[in-house]
N, C-alpha and C. Protein backbone atom coordinates (compact mmCIF):
# COMPACT_ATOMS: atom_id res chain seq x y z
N UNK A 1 0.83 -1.17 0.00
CA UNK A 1 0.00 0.00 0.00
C UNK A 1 0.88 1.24 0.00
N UNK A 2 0.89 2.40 -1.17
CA UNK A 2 1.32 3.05 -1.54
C UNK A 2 0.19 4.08 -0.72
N UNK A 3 0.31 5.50 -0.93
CA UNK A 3 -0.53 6.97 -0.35
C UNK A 3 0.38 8.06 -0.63
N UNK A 4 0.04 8.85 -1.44
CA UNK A 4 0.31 10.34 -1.83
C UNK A 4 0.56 10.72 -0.60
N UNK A 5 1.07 11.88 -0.60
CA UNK A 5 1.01 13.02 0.60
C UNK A 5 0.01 13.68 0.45
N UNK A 6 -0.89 13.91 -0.50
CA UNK A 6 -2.35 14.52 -0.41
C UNK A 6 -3.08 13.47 0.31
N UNK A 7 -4.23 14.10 1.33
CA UNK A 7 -4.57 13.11 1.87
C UNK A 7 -6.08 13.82 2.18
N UNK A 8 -7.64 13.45 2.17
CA UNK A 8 -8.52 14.29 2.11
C UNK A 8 -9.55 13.86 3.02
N UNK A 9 -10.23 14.55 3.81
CA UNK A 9 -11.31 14.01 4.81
C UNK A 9 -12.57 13.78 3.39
N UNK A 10 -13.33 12.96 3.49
CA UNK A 10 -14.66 12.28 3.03
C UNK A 10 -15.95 12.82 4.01
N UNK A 11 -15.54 12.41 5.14
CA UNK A 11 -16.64 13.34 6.10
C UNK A 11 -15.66 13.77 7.29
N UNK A 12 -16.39 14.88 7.14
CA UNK A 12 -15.70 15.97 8.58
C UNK A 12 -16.78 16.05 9.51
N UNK A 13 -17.32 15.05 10.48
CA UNK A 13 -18.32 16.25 11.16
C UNK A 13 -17.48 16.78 12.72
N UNK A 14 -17.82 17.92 12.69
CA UNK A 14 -16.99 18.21 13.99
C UNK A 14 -17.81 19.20 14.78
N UNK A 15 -18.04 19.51 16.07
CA UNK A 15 -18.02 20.38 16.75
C UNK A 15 -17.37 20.92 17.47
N UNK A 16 -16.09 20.52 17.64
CA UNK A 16 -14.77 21.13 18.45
C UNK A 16 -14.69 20.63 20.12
N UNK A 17 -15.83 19.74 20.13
CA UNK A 17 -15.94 18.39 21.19
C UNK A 17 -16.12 17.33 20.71
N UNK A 18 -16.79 17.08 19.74
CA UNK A 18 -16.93 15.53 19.34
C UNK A 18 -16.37 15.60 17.62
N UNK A 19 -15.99 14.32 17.27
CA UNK A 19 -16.22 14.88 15.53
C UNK A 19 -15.98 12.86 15.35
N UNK A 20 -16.50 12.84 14.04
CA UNK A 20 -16.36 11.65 13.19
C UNK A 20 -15.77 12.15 11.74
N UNK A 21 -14.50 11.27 11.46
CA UNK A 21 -14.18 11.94 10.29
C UNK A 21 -13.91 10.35 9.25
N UNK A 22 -13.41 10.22 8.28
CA UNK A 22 -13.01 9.25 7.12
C UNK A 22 -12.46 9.89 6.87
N UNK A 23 -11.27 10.05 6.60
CA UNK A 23 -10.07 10.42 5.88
C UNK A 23 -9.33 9.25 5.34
N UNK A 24 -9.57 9.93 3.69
CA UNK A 24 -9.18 8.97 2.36
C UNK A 24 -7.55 8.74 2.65
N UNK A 25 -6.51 8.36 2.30
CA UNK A 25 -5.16 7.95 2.22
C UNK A 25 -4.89 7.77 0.80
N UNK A 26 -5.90 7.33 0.19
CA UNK A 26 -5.29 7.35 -1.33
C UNK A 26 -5.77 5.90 -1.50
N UNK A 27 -5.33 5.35 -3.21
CA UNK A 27 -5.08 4.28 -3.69
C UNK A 27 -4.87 2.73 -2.91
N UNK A 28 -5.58 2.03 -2.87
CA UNK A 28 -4.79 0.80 -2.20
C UNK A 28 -4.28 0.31 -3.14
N UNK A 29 -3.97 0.05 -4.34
CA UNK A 29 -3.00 -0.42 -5.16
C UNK A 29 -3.09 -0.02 -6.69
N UNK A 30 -2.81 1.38 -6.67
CA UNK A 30 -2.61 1.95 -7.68
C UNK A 30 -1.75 1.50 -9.13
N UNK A 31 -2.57 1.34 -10.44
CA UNK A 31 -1.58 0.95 -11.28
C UNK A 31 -2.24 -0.81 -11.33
N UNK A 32 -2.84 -1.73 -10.39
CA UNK A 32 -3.13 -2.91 -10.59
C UNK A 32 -4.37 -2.94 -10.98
N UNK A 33 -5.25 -3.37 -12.05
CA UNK A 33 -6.40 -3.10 -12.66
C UNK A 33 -7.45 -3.30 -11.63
N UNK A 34 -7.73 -4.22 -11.33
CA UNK A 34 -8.83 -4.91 -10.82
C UNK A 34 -9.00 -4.21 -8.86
N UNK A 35 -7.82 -3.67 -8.76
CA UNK A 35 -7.87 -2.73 -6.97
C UNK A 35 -8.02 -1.35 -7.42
N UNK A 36 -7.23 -0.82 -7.92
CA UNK A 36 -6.68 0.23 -8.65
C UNK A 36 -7.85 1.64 -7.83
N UNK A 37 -8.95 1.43 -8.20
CA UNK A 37 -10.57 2.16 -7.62
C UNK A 37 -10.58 2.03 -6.39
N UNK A 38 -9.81 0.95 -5.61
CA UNK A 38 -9.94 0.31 -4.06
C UNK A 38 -9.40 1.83 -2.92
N UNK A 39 -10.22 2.60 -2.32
CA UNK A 39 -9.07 3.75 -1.62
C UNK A 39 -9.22 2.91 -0.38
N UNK A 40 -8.28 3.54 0.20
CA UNK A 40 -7.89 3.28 1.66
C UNK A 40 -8.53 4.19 2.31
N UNK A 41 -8.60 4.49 3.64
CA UNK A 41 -9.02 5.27 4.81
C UNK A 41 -9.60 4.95 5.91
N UNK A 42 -8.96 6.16 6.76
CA UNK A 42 -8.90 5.78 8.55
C UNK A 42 -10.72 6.26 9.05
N UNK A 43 -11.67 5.69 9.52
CA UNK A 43 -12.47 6.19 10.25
C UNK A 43 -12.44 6.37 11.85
N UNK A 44 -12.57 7.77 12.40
CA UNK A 44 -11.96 8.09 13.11
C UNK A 44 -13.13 8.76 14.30
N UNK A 45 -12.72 8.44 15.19
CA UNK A 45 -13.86 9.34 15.90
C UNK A 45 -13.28 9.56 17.15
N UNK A 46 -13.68 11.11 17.59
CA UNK A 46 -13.05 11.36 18.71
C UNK A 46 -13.98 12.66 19.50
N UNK A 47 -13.83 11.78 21.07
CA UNK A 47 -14.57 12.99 21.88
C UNK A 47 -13.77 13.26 23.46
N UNK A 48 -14.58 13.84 24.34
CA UNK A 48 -13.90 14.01 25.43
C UNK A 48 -13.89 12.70 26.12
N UNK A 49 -14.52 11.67 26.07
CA UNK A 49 -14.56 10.06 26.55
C UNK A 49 -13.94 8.94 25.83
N UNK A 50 -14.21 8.66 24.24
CA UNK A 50 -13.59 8.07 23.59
C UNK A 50 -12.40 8.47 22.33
N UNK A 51 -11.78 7.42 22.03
CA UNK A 51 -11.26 7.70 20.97
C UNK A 51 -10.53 6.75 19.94
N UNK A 52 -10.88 6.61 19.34
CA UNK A 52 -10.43 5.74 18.11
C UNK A 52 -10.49 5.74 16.60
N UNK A 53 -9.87 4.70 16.10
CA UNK A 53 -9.91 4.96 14.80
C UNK A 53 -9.77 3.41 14.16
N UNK A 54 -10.37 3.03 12.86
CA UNK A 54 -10.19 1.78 12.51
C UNK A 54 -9.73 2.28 10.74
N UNK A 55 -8.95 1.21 10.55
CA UNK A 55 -8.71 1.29 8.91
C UNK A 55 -9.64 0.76 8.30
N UNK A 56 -10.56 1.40 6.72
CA UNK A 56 -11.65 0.77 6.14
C UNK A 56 -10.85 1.20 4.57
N UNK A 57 -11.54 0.65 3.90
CA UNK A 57 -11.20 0.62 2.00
C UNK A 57 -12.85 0.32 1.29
N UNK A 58 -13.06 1.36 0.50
CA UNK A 58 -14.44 1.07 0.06
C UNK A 58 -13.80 1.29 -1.75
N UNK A 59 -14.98 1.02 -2.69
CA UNK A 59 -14.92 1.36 -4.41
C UNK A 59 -15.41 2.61 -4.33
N UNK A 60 -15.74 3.05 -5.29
CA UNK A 60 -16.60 3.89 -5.68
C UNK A 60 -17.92 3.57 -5.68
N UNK A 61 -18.52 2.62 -6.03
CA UNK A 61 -19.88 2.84 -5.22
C UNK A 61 -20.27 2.73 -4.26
N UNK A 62 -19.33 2.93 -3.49
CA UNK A 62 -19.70 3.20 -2.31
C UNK A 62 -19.44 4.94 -2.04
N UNK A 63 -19.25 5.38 -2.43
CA UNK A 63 -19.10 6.85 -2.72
C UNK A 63 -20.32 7.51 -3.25
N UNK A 64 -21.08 6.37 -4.37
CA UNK A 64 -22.23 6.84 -4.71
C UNK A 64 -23.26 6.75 -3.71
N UNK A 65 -23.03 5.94 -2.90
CA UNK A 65 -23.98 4.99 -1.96
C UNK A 65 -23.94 6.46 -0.83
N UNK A 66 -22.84 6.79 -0.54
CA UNK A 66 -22.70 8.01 0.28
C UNK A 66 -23.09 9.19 -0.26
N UNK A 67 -23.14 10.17 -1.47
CA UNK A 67 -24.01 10.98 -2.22
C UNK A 67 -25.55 10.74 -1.91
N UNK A 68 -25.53 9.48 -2.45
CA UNK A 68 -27.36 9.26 -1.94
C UNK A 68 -27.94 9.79 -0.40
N UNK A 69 -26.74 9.07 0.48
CA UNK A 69 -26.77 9.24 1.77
C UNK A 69 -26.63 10.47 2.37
N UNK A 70 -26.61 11.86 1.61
CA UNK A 70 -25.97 12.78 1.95
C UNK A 70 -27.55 13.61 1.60
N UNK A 71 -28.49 13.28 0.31
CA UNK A 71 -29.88 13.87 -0.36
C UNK A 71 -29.75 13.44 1.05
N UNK A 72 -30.27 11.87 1.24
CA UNK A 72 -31.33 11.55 2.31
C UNK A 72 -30.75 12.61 3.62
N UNK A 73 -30.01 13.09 3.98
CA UNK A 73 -29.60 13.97 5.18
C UNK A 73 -30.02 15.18 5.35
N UNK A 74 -30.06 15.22 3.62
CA UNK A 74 -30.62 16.80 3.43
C UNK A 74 -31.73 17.25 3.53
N UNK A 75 -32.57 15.89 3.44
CA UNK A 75 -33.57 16.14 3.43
C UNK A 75 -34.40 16.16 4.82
N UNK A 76 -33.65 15.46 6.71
CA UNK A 76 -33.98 15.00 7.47
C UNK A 76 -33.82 13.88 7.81
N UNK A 77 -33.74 12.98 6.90
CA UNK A 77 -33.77 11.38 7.12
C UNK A 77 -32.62 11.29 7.62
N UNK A 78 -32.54 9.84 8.43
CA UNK A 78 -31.42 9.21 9.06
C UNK A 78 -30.73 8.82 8.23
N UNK A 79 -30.03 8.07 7.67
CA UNK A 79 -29.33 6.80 7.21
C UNK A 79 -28.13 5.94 7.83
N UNK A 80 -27.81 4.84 6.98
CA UNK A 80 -27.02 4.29 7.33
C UNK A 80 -25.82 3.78 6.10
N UNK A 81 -24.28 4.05 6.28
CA UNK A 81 -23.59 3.74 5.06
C UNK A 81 -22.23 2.95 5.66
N UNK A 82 -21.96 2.35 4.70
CA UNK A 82 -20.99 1.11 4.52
C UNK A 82 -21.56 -0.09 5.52
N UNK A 83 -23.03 -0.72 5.28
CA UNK A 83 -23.26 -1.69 5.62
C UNK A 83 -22.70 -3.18 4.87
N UNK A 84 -21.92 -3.33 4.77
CA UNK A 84 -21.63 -4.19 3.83
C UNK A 84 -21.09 -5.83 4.56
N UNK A 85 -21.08 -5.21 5.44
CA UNK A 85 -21.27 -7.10 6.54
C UNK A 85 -19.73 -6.97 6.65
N UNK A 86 -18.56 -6.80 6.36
CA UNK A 86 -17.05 -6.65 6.59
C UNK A 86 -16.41 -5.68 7.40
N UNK A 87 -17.14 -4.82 7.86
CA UNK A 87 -16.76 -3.61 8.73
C UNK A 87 -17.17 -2.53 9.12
N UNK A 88 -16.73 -1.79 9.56
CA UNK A 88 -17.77 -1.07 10.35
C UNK A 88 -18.94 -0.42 9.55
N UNK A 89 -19.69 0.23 9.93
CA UNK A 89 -21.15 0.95 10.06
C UNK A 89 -21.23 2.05 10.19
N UNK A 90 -21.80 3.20 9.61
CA UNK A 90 -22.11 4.40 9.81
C UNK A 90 -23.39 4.52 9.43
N UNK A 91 -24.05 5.16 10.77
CA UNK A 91 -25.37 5.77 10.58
C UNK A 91 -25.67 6.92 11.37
N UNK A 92 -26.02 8.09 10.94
CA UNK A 92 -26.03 9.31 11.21
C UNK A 92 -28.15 9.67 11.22
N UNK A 93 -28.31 9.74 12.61
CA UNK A 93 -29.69 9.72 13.27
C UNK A 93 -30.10 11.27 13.71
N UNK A 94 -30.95 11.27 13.65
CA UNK A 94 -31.75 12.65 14.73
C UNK A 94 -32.53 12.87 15.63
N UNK A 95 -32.22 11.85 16.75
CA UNK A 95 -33.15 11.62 17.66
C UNK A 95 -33.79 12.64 18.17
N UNK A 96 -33.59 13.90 17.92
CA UNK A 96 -34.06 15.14 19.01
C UNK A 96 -34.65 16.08 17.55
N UNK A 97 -34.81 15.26 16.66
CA UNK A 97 -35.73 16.21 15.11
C UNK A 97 -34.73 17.12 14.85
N UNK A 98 -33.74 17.34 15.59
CA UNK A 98 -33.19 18.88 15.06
C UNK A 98 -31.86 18.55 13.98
N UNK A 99 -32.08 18.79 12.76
CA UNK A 99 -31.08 18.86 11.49
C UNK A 99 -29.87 18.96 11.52
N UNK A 100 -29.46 19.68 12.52
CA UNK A 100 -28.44 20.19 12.85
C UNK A 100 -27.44 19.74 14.30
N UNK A 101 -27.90 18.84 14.80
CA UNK A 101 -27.52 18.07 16.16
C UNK A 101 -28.14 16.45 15.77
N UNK A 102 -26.96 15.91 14.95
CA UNK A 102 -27.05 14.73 14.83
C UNK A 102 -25.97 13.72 15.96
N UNK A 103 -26.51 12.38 15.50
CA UNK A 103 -26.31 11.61 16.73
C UNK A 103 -25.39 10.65 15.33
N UNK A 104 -24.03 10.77 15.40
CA UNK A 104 -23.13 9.48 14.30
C UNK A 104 -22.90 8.36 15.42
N UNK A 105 -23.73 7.14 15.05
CA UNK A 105 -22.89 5.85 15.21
C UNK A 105 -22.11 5.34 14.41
N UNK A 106 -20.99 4.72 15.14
CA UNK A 106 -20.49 3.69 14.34
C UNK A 106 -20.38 2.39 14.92
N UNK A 107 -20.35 1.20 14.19
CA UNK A 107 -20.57 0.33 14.62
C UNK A 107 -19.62 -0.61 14.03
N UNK A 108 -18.51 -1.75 14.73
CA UNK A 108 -17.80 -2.30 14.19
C UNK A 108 -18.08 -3.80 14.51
N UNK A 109 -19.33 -4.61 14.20
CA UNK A 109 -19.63 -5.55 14.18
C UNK A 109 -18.76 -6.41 14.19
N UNK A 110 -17.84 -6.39 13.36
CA UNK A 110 -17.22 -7.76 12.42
C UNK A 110 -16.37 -7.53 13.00
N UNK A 111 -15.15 -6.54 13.68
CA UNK A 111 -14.05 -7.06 13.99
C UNK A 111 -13.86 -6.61 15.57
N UNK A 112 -13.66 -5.40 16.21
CA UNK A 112 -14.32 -5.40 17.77
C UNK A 112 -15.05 -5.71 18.56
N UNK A 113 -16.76 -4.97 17.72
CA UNK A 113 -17.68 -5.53 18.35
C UNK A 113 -18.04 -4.11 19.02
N UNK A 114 -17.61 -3.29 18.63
CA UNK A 114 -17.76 -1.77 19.36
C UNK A 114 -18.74 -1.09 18.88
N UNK A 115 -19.31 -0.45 19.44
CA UNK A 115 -20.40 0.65 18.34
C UNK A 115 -20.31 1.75 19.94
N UNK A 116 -20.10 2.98 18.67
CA UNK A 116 -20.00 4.29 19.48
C UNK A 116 -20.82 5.03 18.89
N UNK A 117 -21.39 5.75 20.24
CA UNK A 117 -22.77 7.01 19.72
C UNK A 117 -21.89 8.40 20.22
N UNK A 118 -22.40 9.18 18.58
CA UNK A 118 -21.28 10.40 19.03
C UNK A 118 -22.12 11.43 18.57
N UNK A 119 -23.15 12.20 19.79
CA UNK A 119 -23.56 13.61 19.59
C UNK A 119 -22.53 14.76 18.69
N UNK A 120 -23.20 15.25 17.74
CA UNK A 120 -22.02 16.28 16.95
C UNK A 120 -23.04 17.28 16.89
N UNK A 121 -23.17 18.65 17.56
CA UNK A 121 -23.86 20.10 16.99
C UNK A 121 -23.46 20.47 15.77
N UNK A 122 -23.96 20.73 14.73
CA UNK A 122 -23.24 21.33 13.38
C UNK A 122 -23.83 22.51 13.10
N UNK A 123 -23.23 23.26 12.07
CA UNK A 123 -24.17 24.35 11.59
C UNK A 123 -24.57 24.16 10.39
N UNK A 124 -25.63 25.11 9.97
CA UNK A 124 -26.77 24.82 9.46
C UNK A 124 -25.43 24.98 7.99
N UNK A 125 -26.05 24.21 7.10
CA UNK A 125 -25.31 24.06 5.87
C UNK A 125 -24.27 22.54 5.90
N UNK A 126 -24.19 22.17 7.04
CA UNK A 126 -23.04 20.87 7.10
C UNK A 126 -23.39 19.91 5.69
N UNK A 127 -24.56 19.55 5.69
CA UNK A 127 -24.74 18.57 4.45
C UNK A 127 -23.83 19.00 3.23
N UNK A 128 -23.91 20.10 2.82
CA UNK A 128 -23.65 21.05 1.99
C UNK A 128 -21.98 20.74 1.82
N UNK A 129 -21.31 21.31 3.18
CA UNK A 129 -20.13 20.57 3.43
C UNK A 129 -19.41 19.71 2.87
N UNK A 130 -20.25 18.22 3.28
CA UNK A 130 -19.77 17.28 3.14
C UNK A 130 -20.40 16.95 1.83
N UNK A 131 -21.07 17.61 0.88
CA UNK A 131 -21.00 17.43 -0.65
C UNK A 131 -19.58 18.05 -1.14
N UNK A 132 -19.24 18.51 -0.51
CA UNK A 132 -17.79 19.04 -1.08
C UNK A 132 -17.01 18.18 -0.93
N UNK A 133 -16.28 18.12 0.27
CA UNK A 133 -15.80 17.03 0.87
C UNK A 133 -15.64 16.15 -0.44
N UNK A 134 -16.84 15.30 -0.23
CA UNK A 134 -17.18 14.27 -1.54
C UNK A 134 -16.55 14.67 -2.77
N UNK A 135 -17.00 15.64 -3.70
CA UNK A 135 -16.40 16.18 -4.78
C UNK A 135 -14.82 16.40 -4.78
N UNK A 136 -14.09 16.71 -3.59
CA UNK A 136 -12.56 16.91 -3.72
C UNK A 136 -12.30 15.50 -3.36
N UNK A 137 -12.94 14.18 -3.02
CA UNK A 137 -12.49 12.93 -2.80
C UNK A 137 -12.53 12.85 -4.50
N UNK A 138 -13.65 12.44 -4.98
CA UNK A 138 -14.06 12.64 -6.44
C UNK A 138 -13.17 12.68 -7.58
N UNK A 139 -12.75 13.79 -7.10
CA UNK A 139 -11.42 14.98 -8.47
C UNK A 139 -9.76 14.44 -7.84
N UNK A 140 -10.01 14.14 -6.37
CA UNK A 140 -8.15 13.64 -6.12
C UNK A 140 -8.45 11.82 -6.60
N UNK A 141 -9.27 11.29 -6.55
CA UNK A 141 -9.13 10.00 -6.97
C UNK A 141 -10.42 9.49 -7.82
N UNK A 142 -10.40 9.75 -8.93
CA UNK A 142 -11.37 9.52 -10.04
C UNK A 142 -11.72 8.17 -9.87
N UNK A 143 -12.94 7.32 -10.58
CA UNK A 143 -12.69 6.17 -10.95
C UNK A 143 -12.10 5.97 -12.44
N UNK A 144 -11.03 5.07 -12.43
CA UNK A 144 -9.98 5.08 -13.71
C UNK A 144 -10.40 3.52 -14.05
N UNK A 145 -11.13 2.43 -13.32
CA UNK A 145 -11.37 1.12 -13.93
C UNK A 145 -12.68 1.10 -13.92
N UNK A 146 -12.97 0.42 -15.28
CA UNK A 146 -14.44 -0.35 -15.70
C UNK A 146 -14.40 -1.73 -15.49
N UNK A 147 -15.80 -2.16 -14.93
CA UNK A 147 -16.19 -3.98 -14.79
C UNK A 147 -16.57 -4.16 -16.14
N UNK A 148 -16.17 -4.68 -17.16
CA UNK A 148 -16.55 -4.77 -18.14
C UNK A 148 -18.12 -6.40 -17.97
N UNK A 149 -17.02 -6.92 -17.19
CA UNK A 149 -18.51 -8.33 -16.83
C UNK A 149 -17.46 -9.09 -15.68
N UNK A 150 -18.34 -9.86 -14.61
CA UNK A 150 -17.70 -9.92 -13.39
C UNK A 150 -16.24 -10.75 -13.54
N UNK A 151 -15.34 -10.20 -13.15
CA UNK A 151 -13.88 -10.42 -12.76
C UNK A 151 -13.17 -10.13 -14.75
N UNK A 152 -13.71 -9.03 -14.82
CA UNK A 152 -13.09 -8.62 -16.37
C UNK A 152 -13.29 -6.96 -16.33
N UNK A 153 -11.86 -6.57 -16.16
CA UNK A 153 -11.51 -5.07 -15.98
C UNK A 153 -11.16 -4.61 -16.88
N UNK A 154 -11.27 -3.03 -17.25
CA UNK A 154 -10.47 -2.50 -18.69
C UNK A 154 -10.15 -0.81 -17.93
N UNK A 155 -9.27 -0.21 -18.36
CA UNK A 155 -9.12 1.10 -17.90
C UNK A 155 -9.96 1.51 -18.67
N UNK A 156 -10.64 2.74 -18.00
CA UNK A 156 -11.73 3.82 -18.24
C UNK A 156 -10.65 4.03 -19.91
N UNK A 157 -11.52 4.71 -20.83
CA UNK A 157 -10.40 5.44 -21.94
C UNK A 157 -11.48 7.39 -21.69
């Protein structure tokens, strides 16, 4: 595993007491067809009680899967992203209705067994935010491979 020195948060949420972040690292194996799309990154969460961080690697659709996840936020709804049965869990709730004082779990089923609930105050526009966020993940690491049909790759042209 190779990583640029550019290195980009995916989600920032912070209030300057609690925050949950993903920060991308780059490529997990840049240059090999079939990983090549694979990024790396630390999910991280930290407050005045806990603190940790686990290593995760998602594709790109899972990026799309998070865009979707970002309307549904915008709109009020809860969701939940990187359910994928291999590692941890993110789901970002509003138990108290208010848009802006969400509740991020994460949940690491498969390999701790941990799940942390992390109150974050934000200001009004955060969704907004983290569409950016997204877009500079986006533009520093494109998708450069096509599935042409399952286990048959071709570089994007």
């Amino acid at each position: 595993m190779t990583h640029p020195n550019d290195t980009v948060d995916l989600i920032n949420l912070s209030d300057g007491y609690n925050s949950v972040r993903v920060h991308v690292l780059g490529r997990r194996d840049s240059g090999n067809l079939p990983l090549h799309d694979l990024l790396d990154a630390e999910l991280i969460v930290e407050s005045s009680f806990i603190s940790g961080r686990i290593r995760i690697c998602f594709y790109p659709p899972d990026l799309e899967k998070w865009a979707l996840a970002l309307d549904s936020l915008g709109t009020g709804r809860s969701i939940e992203w990187l359910d994928t049965g291999n590692g941890p869990t993110v789901r970002i709730e509003f138990p108290d209705g208010d848009p802006d004082s969400p509740t991020v779990l994460v949940e690491d089923g498969s390999s701790s067994g941990t799940t942390a609930a992390v109150p974050v105050a934000l200001d009004s526009g955060w969704v907004q935010e983290q569409h950016e966020h997204l877009r500079k993940v986006l533009d520093t690491w494109p998708s450069e491979v096509l599935a042409t049909s399952p286990g048959a790759y071709e570089w994007r042209k």
